[in-house]
Protein backbone atom coordinates (compact mmCIF):
# COMPACT_ATOMS: atom_id res chain seq x y z
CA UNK A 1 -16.55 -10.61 78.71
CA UNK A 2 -19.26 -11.61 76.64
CA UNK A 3 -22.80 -12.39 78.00
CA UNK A 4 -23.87 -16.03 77.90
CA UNK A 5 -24.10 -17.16 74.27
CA UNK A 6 -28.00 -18.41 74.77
CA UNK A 7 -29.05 -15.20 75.37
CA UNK A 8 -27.13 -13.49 72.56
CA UNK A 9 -27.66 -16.24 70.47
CA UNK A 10 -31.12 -15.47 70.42
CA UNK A 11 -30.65 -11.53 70.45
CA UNK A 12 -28.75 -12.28 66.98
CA UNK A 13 -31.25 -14.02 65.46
CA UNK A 14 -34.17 -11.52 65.86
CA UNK A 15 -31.48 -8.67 64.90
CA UNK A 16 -29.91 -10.47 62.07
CA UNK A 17 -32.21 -10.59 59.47
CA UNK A 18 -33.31 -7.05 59.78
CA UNK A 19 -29.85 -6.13 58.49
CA UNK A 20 -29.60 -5.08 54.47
CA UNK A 21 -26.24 -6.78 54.04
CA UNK A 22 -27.82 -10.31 55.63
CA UNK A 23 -28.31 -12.41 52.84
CA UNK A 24 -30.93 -15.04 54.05
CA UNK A 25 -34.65 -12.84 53.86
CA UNK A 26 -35.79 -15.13 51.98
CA UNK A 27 -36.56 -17.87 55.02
CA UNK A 28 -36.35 -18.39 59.12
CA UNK A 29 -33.49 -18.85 60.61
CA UNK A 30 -33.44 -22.26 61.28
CA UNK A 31 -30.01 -22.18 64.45
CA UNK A 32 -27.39 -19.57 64.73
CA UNK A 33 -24.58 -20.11 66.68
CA UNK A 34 -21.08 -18.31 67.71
CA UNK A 35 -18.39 -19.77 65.64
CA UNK A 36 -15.47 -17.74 67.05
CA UNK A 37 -15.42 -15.14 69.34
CA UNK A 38 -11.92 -12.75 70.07
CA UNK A 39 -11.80 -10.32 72.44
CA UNK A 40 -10.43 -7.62 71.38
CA UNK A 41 -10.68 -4.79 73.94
CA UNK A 42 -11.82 -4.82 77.49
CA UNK A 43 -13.43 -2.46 79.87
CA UNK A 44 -16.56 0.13 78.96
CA UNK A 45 -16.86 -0.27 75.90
CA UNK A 46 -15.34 -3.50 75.48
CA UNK A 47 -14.84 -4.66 71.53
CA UNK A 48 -15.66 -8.65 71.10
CA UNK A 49 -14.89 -9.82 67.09
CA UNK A 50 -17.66 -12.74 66.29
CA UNK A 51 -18.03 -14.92 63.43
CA UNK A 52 -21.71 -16.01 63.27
CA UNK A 53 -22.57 -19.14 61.91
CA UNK A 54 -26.25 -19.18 60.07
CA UNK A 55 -28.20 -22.55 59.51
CA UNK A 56 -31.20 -21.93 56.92
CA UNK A 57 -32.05 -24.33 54.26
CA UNK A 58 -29.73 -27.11 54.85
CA UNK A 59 -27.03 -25.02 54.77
CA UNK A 60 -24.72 -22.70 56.72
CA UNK A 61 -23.63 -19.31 56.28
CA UNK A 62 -21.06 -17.09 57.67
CA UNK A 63 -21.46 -13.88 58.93
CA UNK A 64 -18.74 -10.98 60.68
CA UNK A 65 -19.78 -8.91 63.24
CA UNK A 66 -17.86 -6.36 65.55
CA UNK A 67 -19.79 -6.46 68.71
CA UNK A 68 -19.85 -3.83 71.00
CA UNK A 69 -20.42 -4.05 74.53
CA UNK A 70 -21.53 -0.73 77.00
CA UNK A 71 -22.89 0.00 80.45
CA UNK A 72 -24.58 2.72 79.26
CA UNK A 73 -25.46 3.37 75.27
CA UNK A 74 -25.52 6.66 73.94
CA UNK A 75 -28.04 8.17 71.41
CA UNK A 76 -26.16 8.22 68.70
CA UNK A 77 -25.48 4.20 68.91
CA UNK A 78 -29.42 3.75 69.77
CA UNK A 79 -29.95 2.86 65.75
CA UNK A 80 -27.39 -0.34 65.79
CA UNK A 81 -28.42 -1.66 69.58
CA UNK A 82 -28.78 -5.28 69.31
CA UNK A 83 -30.24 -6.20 72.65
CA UNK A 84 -29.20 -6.04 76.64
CA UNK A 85 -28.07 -8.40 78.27
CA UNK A 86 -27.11 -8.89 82.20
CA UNK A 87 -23.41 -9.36 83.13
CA UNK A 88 -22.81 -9.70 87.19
CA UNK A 89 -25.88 -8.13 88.13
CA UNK A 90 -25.43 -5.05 85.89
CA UNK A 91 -27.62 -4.75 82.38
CA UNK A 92 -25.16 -4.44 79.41
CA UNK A 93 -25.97 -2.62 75.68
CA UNK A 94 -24.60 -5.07 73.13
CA UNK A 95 -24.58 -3.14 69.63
CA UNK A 96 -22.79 -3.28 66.05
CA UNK A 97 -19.98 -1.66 66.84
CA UNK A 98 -18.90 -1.16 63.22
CA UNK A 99 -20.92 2.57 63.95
CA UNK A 100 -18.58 3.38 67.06
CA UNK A 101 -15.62 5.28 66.59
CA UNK A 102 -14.45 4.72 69.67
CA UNK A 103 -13.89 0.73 69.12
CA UNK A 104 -13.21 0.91 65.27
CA UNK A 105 -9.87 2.53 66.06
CA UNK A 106 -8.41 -0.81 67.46
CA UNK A 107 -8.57 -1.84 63.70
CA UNK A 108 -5.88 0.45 62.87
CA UNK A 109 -3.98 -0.26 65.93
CA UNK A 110 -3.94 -4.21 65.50
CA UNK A 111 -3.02 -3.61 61.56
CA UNK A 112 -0.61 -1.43 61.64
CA UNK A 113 1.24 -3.67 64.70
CA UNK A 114 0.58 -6.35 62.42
CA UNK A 115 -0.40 -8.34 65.02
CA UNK A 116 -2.64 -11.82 65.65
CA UNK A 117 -4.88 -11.80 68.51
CA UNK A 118 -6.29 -15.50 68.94
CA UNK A 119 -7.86 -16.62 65.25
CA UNK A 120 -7.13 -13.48 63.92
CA UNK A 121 -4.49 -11.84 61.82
CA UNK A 122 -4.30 -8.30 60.94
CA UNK A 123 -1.78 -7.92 58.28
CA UNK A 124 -0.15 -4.09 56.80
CA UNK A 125 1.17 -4.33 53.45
CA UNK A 126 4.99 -4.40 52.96
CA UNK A 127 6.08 -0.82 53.15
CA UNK A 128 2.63 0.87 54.48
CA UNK A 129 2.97 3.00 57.50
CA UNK A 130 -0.73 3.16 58.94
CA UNK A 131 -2.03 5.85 60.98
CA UNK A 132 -3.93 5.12 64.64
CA UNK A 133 -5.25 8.28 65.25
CA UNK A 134 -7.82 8.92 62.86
CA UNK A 135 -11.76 8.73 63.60
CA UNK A 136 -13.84 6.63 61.77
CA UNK A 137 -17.13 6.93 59.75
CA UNK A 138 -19.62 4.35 57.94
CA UNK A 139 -20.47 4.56 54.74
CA UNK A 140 -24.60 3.93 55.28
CA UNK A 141 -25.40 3.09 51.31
CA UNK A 142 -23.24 0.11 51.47
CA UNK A 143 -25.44 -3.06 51.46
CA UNK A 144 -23.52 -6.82 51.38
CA UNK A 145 -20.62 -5.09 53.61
CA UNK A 146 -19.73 -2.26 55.54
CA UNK A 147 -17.09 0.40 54.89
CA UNK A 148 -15.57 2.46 57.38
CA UNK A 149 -14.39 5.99 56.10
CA UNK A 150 -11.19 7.10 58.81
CA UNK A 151 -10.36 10.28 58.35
CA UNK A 152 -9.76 11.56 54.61
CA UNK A 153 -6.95 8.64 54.40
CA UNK A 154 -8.63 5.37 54.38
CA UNK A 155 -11.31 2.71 53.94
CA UNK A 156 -11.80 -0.04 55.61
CA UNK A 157 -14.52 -2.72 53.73
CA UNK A 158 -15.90 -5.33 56.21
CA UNK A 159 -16.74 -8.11 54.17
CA UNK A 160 -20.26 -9.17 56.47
CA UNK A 161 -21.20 -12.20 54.92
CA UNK A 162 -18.33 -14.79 54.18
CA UNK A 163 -16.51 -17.21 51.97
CA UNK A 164 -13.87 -19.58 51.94
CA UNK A 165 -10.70 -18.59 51.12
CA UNK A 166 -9.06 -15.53 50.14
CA UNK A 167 -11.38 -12.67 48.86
CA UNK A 168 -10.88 -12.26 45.18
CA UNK A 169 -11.11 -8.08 46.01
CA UNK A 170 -7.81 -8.68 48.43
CA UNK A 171 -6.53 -11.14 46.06
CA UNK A 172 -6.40 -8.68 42.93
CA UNK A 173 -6.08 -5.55 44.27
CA UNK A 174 -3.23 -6.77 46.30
CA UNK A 175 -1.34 -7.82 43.06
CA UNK A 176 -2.56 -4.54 41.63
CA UNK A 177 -0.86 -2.89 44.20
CA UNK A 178 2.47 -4.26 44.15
CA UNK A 179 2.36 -4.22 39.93
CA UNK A 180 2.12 -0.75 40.43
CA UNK A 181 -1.49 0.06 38.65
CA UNK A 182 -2.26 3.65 38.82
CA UNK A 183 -6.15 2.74 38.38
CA UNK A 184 -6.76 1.43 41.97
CA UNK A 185 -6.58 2.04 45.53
CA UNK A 186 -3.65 1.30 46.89
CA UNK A 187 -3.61 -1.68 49.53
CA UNK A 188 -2.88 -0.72 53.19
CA UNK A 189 -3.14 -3.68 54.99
CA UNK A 190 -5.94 -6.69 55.27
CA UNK A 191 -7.73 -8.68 58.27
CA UNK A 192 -7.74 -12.54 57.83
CA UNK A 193 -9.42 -15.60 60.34
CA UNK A 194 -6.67 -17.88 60.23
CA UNK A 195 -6.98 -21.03 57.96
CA UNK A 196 -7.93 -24.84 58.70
CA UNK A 197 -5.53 -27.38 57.72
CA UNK A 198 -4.72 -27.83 54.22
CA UNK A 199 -7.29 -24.55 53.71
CA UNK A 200 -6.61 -20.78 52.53
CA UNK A 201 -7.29 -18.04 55.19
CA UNK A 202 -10.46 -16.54 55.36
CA UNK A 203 -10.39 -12.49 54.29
CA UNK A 204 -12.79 -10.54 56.77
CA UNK A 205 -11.66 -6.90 56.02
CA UNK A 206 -9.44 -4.30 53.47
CA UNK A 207 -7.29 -1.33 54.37
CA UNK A 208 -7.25 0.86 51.02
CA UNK A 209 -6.20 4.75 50.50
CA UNK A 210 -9.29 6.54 50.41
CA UNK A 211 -9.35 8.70 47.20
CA UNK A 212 -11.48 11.69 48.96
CA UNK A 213 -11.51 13.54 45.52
CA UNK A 214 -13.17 10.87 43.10
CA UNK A 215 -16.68 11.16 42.22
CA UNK A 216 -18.14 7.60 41.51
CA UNK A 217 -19.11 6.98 37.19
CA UNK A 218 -23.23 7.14 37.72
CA UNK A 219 -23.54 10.22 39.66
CA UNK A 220 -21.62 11.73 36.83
CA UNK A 221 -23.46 9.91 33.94
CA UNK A 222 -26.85 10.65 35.80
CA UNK A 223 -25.42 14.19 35.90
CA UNK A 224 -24.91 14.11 31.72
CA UNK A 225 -28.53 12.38 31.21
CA UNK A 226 -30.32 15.00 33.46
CA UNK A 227 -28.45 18.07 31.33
CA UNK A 228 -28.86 15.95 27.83
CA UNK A 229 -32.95 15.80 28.92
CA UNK A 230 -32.93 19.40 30.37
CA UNK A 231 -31.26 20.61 26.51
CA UNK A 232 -34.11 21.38 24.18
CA UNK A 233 -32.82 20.52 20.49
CA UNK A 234 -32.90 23.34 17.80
CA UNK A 235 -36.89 23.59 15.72
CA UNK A 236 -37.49 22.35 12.29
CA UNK A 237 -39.93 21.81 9.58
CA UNK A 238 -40.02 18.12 9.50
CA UNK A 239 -41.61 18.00 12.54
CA UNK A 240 -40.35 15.95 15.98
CA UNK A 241 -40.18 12.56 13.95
CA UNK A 242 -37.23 13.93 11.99
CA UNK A 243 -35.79 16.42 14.23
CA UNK A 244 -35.84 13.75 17.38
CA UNK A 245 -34.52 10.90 15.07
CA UNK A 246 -31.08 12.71 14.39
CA UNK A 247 -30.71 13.68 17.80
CA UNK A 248 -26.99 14.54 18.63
CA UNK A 249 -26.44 13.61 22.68
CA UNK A 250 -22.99 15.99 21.88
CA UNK A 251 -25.31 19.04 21.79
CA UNK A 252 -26.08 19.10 25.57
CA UNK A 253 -23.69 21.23 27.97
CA UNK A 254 -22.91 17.83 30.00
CA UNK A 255 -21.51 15.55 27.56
CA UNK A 256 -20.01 12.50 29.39
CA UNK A 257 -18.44 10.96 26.09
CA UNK A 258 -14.74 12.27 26.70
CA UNK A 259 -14.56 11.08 30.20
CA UNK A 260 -16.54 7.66 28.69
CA UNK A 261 -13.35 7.26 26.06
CA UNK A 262 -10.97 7.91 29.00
CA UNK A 263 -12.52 4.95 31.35
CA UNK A 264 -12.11 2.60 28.17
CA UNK A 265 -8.84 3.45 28.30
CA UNK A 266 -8.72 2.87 31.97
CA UNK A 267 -10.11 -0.36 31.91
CA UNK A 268 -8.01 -1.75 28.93
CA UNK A 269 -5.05 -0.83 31.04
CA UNK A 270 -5.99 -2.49 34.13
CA UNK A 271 -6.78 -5.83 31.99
CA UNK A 272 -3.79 -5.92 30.82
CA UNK A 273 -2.22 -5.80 34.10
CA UNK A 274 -4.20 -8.82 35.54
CA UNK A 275 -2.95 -10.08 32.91
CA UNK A 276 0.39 -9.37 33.36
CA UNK A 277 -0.08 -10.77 37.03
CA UNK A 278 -2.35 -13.53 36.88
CA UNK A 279 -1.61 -14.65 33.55
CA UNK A 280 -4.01 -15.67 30.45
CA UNK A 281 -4.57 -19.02 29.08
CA UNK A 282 -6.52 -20.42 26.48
CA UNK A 283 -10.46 -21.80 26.27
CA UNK A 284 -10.97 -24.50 24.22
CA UNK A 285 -13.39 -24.07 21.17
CA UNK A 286 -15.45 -26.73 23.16
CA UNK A 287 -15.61 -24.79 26.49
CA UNK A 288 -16.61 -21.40 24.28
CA UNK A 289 -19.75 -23.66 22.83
CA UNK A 290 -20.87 -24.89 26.02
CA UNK A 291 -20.45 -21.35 27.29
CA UNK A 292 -22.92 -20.51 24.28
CA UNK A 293 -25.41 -23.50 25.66
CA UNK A 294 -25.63 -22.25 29.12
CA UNK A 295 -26.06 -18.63 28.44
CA UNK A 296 -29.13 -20.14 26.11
CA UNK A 297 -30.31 -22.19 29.02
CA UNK A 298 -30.41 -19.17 31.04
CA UNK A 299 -32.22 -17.26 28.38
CA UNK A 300 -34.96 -20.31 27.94
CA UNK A 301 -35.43 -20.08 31.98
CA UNK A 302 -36.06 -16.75 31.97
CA UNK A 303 -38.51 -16.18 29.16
CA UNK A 304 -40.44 -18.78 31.39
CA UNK A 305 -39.81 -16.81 34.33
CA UNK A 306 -40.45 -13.41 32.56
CA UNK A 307 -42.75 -13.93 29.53
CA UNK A 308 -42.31 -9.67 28.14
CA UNK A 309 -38.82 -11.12 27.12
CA UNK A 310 -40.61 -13.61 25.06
CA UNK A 311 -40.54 -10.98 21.93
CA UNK A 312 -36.88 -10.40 21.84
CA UNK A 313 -36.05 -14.76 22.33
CA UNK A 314 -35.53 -15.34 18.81
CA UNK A 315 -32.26 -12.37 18.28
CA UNK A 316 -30.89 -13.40 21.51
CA UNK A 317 -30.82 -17.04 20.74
CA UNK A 318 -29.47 -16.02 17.62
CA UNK A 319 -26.48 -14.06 18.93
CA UNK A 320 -26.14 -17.43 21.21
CA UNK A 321 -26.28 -19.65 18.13
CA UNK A 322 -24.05 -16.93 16.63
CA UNK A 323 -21.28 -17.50 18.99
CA UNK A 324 -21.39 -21.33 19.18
CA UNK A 325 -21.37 -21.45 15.55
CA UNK A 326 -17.90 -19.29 15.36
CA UNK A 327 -16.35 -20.75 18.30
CA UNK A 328 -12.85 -20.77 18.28
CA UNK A 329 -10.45 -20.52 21.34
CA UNK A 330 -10.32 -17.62 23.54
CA UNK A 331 -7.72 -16.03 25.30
CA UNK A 332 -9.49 -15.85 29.18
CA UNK A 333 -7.67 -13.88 32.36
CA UNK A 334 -8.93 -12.73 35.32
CA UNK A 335 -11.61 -9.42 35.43
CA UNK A 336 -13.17 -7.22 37.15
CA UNK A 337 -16.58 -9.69 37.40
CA UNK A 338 -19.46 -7.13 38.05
CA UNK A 339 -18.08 -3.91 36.14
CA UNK A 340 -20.37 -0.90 35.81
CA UNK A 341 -20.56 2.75 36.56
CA UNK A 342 -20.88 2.60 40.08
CA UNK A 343 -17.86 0.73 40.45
CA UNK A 344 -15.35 3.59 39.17
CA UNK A 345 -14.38 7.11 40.51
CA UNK A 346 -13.24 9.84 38.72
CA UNK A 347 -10.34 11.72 40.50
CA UNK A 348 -7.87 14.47 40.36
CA UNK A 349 -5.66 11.88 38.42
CA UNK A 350 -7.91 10.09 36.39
CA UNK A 351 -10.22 6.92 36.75
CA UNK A 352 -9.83 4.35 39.19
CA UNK A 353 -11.36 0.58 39.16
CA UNK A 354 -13.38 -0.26 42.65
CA UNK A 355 -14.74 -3.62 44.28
CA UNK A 356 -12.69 -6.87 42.35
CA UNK A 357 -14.74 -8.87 44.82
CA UNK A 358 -17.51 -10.26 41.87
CA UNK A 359 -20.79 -10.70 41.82
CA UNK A 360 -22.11 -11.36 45.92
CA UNK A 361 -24.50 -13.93 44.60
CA UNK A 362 -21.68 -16.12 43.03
CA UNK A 363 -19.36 -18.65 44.67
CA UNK A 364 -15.89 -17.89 45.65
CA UNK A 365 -14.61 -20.06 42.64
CA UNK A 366 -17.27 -18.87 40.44
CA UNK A 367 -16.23 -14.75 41.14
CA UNK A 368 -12.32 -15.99 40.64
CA UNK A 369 -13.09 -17.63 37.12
CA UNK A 370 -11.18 -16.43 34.62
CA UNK A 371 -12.93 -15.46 31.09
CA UNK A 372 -12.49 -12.77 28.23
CA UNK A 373 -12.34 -9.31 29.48
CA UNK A 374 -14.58 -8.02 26.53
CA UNK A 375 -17.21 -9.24 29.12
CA UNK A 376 -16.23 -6.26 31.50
CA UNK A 377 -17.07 -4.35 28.46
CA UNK A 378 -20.41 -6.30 27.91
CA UNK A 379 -20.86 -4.56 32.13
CA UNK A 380 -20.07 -1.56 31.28
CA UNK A 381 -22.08 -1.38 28.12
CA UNK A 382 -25.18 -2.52 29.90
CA UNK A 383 -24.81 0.20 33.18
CA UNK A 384 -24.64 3.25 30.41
CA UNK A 385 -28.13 1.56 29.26
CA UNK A 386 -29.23 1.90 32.59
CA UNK A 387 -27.84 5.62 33.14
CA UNK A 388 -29.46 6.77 30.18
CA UNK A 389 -32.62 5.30 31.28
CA UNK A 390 -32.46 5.75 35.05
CA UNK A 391 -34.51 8.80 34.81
CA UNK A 392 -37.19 7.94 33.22
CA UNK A 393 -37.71 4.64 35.45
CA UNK A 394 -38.37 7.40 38.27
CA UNK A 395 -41.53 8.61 38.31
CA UNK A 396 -41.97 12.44 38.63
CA UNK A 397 -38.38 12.90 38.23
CA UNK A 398 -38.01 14.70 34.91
CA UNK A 399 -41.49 16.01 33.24
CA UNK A 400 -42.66 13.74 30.46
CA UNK A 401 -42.35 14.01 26.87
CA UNK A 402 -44.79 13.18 24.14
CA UNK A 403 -44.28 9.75 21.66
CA UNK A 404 -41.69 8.54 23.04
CA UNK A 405 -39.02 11.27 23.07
CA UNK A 406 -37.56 10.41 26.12
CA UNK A 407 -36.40 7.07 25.57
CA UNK A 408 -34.80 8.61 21.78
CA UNK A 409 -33.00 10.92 23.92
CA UNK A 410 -31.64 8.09 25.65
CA UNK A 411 -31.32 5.82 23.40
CA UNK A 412 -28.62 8.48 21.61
CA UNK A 413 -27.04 9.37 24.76
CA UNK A 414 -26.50 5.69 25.55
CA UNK A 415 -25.24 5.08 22.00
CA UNK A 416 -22.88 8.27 22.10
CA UNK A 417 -21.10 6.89 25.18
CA UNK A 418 -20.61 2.84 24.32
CA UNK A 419 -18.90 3.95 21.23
CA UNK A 420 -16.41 6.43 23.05
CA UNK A 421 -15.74 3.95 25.79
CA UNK A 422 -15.37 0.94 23.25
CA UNK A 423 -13.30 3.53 21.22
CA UNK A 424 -11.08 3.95 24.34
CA UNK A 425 -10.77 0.49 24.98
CA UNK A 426 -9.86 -0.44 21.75
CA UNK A 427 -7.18 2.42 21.42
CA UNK A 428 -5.08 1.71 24.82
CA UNK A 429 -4.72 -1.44 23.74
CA UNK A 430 -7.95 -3.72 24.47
CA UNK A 431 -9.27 -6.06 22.16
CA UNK A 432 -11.99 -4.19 20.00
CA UNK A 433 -15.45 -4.36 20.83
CA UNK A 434 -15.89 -3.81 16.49
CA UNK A 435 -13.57 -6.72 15.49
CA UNK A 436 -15.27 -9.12 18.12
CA UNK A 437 -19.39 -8.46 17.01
CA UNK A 438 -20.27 -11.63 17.66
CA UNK A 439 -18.72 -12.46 21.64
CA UNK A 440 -19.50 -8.74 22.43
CA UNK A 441 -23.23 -9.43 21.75
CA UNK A 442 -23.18 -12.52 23.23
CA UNK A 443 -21.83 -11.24 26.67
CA UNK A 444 -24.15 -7.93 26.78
CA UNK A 445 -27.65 -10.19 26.15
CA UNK A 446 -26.31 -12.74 28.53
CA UNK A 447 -26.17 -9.93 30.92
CA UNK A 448 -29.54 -8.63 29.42
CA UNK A 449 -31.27 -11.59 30.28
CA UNK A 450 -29.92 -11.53 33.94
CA UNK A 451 -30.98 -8.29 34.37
CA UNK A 452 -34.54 -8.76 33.20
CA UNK A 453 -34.86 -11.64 35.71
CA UNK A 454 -33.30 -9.19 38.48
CA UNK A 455 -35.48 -6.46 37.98
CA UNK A 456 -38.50 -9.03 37.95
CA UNK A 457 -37.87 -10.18 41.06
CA UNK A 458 -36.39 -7.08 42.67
CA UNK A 459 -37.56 -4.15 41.37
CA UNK A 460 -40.72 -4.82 38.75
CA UNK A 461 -40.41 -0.79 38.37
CA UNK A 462 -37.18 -1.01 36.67
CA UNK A 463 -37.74 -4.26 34.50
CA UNK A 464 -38.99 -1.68 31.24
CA UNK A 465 -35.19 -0.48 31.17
CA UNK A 466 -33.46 -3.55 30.12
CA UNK A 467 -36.51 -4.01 28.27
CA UNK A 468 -36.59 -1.21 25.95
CA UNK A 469 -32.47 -1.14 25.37
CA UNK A 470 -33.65 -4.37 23.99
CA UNK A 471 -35.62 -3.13 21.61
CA UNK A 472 -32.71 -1.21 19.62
CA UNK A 473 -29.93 -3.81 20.34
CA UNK A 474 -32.12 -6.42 18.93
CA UNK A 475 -33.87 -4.47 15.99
């Protein structure tokens, strides 16, 4: 039973915003309420599923949270207590009981009996035999949901914050799935709150294998940059100018370029089978332009915003101009939507494609757009920028280096690696990065200029890396 809803109403709100995955920090809460509430298991502990509606601004968010109910809470739960509350005399711990084992295991149970308990539907995929006895753990780095680690066999993402309609991360890896893609997770099974009339159910949560083995793209770049800045190149008489300007990011032990050429690969052949099950269509020449206009637009904003871009406005509006000038119609499908490194894993069997949900700060229509998948490549271009200069954006993580050497090294590592993973692409099949100069460019300064604007708001620390890639890609 759960305690009276003014009293955990207001619990909520003081324990809300403290969480990384709420999206709202940037104001007060203005009303929370309980939007649905399904009981899920009773006695001590007793499992309560809540969907928390969030007024701020004018507007409302939704929010998931598994609440867990005890008599008495042990230390290990101490970290996610959300308040106490009195029940029939006797004080209550409620917590986020997305951290208890002992509660997260009705998940499994529910899913795999496929069943619907009030508002709620917990779905298996045809064919998947799901396991109920397995313990689960939470992955702590997550941040805009939470992912629950059972055994060596699954994950489980809890989408936190929510939106309308079916999550395009269920929607494409579930097609995925049943197209028989070897580059992602297979799909287990899926929790849903049950749609309004004339509305598409809402997805709260995704049952996936859990590839134990894989080792996610940026450790492993981060692992080639550190070796490529530990590697000391050979001595000669022209002194560092010369030597450091034909640097070779091959020479170094941990050369990522091979596995870079194999993720190309990878990622052509999962774009061509959203293609195969979404299907592609054409953009008119006048869409592409307008396309050109807005990423301009963004540009203009951001310079404003960000005035150290100011230097490198004129050969970003001119790869804008560029693209409105040749626009012609493009073939557009359905992506990944916020490709990079840390969105991959390396296994046993080769790479595997992570997280179709998009971008968290876009709309659900906006992350189920369809456009050109040479702007996944544009993603991925940008994060092995970022690898190679990760580093150095850490102070007192690698010792420094005089004039400059440090960003040539990574300026050739980075360099090395988008032409093996554009070479990949292009050679399972992917429209080449080489034959399409002009939208390639376009896409990686559109994401340029986002990231700038990021990093000035988020993380003023970071803002010289975009910065300085910059400074070759526009020279």
């Amino acid at each position: 039973m759960l305690p009276p809803h003014p009293a955990l109403t207001r619990a909520l709100a003081e324990w809300l915003p403290l969480q990384r995955w709420f999206g709202g920090k940037d104001g007060p809460i203005d009303d929370l309420s309980i939007g649905t509430a399904t009981e899920l298991r009773t006695g001590d502990p007793a499992l309560h599923h809540l969907i928390l509606d969030v007024h701020q601004n004018g507007a409302v968010d939704h929010y998931q949270l598994l609440l867990g109910v005890r008599n008495d809470l042990p230390d290990r739960l101490r970290h996610v207590e959300i308040g106490a509350s009195t029940q029939s005399t006797r004080k209550v711990h409620l917590y986020d009981a997305a951290h208890d084992p002992d509660l997260t295991r009705t998940l499994l149970d529910e899913l795999a009996a496929d069943a619907s308990i009030g508002p709620l539907r917990f779905r298996h995929a045809d064919g998947a035999r799901i396991r109920t006895d397995l313990t689960s753990l939470p992955i702590t780095a997550e941040q805009s949901n939470t992912s629950l680690l059972f055994g060596d066999a699954y994950i489980c993402k809890l989408f936190r914050r929510l939106s309308p309609g079916v999550n395009p991360d269920l929607e494409v890896n579930l097609a995925l799935t049943q197209g028989g893609c070897a580059h992602v997770p297979a799909v287990l099974g899926w929790l849903e709150l049950e749609p309004g009339p004339g509305k598409e159910p809402v997805t709260l949560g995704l049952l996936s294998d859990y590839l134990h083995t894989g080792a996610d793209g940026w450790s492993l770049a981060i692992a080639s940059v550190r070796d490529w800045f530990a590697h000391t190149p050979p001595q000669r008489d022209t002194g560092w100018e010369g030597e450091w300007a034909e640097l070779d990011a091959s020479a170094a032990g941990g050369d990522f370029a091979a596995e870079a050429e194999r993720l190309g690969a990878a990622t052509a052949e999962v774009h061509r089978a959203l293609a195969d099950a979404f299907g592609v269509t054409m953009l008119p020449a006048g869409e592409v332009r307008a396309m050109a206009a807005r990423m301009n637009a963004e540009l203009t904003g951001t310079c404003r915003a960000v005035p150290r871009l100011a230097p490198h406005a004129k050969s970003l509006t001119g790869a804008f101009l560029d693209l409105a000038a040749q626009a012609e119609p493009l073939p557009v499908q359905r992506v990944h939507g916020d490709y990079h490194l840390g969105q991959v894993l390396r296994t046993e069997s080769g790479w595997t494609l992570l997280d179709f949900e998009g971008e968290p700060a876009r709309t659900q229509h906006e992350r189920r757009a369809l456009a050109h998948p040479l702007r996944d490549v544009a993603g991925m271009l940008r994060s092995f920028e970022y690898a190679a200069r990760f580093l150095i954006a850490k102070p007192g993580t690698i010792p420094p280096e005089p004039g400059g050497r440090l960003e040539t090294r990574a300026h050739a590592w980075a360099a090395r690696n988008r032409a093996a993973f554009c070479r990949g692409y292009a050679a399972a099949g992917g429209p080449d990065p080489a034959a399409h100069s002009v939208l390639i460019r376009a896409f990686e300064f559109e994401k340029a200029v986002y990231e700038v604007r990021y990093e000035a708001r988020n993380r003023p620390a970071w803002l010289p890396v975009p910065l300085k890639s910059l400074a070759h890609l526009t020279a």
